[in-house]
Each structure stands twice: as structure tokens, then as C-alpha cells.
Protein backbone atom coordinates (compact mmCIF):
# COMPACT_ATOMS: atom_id res chain seq x y z
CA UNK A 1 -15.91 -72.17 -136.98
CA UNK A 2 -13.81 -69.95 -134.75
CA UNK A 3 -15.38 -68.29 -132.06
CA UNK A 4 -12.57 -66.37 -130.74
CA UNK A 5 -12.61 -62.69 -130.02
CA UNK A 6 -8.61 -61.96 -130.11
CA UNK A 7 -7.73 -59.34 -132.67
CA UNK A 8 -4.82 -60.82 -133.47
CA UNK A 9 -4.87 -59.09 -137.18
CA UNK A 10 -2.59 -61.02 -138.79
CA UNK A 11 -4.21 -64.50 -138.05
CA UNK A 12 -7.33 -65.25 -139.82
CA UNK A 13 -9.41 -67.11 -136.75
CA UNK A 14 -10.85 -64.09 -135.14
CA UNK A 15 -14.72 -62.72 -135.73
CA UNK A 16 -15.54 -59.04 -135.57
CA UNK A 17 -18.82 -57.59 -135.18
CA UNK A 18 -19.82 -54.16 -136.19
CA UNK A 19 -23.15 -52.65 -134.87
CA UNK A 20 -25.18 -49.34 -135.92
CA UNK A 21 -25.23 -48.14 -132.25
CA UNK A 22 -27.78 -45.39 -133.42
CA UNK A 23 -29.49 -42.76 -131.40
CA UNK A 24 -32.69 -45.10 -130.97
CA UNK A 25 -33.42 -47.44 -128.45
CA UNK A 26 -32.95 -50.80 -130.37
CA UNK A 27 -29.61 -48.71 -131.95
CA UNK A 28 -28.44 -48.99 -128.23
CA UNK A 29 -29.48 -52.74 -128.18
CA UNK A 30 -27.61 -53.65 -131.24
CA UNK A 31 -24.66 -51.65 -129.32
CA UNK A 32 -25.00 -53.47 -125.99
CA UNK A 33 -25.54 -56.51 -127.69
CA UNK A 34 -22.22 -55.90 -130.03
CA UNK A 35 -19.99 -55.35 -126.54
CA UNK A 36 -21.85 -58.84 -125.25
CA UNK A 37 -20.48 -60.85 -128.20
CA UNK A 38 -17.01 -59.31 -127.39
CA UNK A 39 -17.17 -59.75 -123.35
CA UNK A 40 -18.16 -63.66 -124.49
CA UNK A 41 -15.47 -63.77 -126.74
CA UNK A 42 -17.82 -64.29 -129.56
CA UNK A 43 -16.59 -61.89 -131.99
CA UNK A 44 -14.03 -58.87 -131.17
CA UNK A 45 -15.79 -55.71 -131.54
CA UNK A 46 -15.22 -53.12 -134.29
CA UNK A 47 -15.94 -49.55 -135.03
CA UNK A 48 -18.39 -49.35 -137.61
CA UNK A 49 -17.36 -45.52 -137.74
CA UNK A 50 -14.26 -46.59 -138.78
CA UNK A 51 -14.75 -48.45 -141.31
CA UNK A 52 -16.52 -45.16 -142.69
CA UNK A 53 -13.90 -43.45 -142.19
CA UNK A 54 -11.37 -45.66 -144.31
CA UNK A 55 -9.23 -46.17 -140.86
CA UNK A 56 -6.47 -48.34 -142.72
CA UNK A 57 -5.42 -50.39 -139.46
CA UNK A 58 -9.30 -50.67 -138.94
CA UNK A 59 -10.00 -52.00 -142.86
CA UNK A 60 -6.80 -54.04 -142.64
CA UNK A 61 -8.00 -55.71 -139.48
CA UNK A 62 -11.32 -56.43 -141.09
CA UNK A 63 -9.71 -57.66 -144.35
CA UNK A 64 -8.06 -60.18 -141.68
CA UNK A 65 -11.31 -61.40 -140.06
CA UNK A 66 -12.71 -65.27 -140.16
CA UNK A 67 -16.27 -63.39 -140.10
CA UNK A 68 -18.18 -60.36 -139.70
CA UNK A 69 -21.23 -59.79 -137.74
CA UNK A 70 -22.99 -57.05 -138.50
CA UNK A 71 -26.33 -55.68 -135.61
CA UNK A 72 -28.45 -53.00 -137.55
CA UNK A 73 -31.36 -51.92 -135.16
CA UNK A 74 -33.83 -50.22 -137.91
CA UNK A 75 -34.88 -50.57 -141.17
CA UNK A 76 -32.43 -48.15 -142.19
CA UNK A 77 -29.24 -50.82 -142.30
CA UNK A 78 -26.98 -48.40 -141.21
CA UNK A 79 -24.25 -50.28 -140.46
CA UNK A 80 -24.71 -52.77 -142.87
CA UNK A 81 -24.45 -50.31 -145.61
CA UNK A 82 -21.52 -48.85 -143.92
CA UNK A 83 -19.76 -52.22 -144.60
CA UNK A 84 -20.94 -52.84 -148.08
CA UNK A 85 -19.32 -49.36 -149.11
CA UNK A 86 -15.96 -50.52 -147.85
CA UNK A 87 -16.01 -53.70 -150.08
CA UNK A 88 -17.07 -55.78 -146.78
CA UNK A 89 -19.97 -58.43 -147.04
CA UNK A 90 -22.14 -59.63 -143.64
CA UNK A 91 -21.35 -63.28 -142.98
CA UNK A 92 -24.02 -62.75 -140.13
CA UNK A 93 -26.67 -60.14 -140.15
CA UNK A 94 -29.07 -59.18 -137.84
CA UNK A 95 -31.63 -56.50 -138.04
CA UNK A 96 -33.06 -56.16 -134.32
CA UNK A 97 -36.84 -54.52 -136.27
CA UNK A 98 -36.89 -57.74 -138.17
CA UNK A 99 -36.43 -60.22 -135.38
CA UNK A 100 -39.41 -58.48 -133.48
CA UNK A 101 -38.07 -55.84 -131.85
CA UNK A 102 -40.15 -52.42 -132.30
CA UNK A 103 -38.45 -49.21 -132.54
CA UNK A 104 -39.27 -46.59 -130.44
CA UNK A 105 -41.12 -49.12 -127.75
CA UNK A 106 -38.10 -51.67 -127.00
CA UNK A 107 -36.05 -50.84 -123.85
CA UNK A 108 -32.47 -51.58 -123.69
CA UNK A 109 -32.49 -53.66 -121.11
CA UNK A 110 -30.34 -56.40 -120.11
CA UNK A 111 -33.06 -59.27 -121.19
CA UNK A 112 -32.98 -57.35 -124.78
CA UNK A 113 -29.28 -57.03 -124.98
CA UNK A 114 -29.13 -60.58 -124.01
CA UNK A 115 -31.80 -61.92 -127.36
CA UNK A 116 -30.25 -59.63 -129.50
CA UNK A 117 -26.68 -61.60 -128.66
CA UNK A 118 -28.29 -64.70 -128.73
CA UNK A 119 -29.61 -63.98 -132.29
CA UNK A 120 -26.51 -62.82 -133.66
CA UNK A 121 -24.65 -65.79 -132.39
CA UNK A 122 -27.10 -68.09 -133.69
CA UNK A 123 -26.33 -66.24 -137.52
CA UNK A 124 -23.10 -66.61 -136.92
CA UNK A 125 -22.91 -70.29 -136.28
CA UNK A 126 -25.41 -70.70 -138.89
CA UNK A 127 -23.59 -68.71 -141.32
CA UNK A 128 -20.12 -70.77 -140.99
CA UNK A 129 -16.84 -69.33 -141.47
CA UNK A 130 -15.28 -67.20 -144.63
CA UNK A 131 -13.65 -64.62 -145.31
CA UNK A 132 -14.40 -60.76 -146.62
């Protein structure tokens, strides 16, 4: 599987990752996480907003993507429902309240930012690559 973060739209071996970046506290961990992946070259990051706003060079780029990660921070799914409504299916997922983290009690710090990376890395290599 490709790890590389290029957004070259037209080739098919990039990963993008799309998180909720919501107001609370693991929102900002699944955001700091999302720019970690990208800084690593894990997976190019992607607005999420975007994608609800029907951005066509945004959902074209997407279309184009080896795999999608998607970092939700609550139980709400945010940004995984955000995808779903654009015709786009997770081939990672990570909810940060599943994996342990507690909402409203879980700073953003660096150590956080740094699991929440690690566990969306590990879905994505266990996921394998496909296409939306």
C-alpha cells in the first residue's frame, strides 16, 4: 500500500485523510493528528468542509485517492458522515472516544496527537489499499 502524501490528483497512489476538527478537545486531537499524518507523508490532508460543500476540485481529488482516512473525535461521526453523504466510504476509521480517549478530559497535547496518528496509521495499513 502507498503511503505517500503527494496530491498528485490525477495518479491514484496518494492517501487523504479527513478529520472532524470539532470545537472539543479530542476534535482538536483528531485535527492535530490529521496534519501529523500529512507532515509524515502518511496521507495528504483534506478539508472535510469541503467535501460538504461539494468543492468539485476537492471531490475530484478524493475520487482520485488510493485511500481515505477518516479521524472523528466523538460519538457524533462528524466527519465520517460528512464523507458518506458525498458517496465516499472510510478505508480507515478512527473514532478518538472509542480508542479511549474521553471527551471533555483529554488534552491536546503532543503525546495525544502523537496515539491518535499512530492509531490511524495502524487502520490504514491494516485496512490495505482501494479505492472510493
Amino acid at each position: 500500500m502507498s503511503t505517500q502524501a503527494s496530491c498528485n490528483c490525477g495518479d491514484s497512489g496518494y492517501n487523504l485523510v479527513f478529520a472532524c476538527s470539532g470545537a472539543a478537545d479530542v476534535g482538536a486531537i483528531s485535527d492535530r493528528a490529521a496534519r501529523k499524518l500529512a507532515a509524515e507523508k502518511v496521507a495528504g490532508m483534506c478539508c472535510t468542509a469541503a467535501i460538504a460543500a461539494r468543492i468539485p476540485e476537492i471531490l475530484q481529488k478524493t475520487k482520485g485517492a488510493a485511500a481515505l482516512v477518516v479521524l472523528d473525535g466523538c460519538e457524533k461521526e462528524c466527519a465520517r458522515k460528512v464523507l458518506e453523504e458525498a458517496g465516499f466510504t472510510a478505508h480507515a476509521y478512527v473514532q478518538l472516544v472509542r480508542a479511549g480517549m474521553e471527551k471533555g478530559k483529554t488534552p491536546a497535547s503532543e503525546e495525544n496527537t502523537a496515539k491518535a496518528a499512530a492509531w490511524a496509521t495502524e487502520a490504514l495499513a491494516n485496512a490495505g489499499s482501494g479505492r472510493a
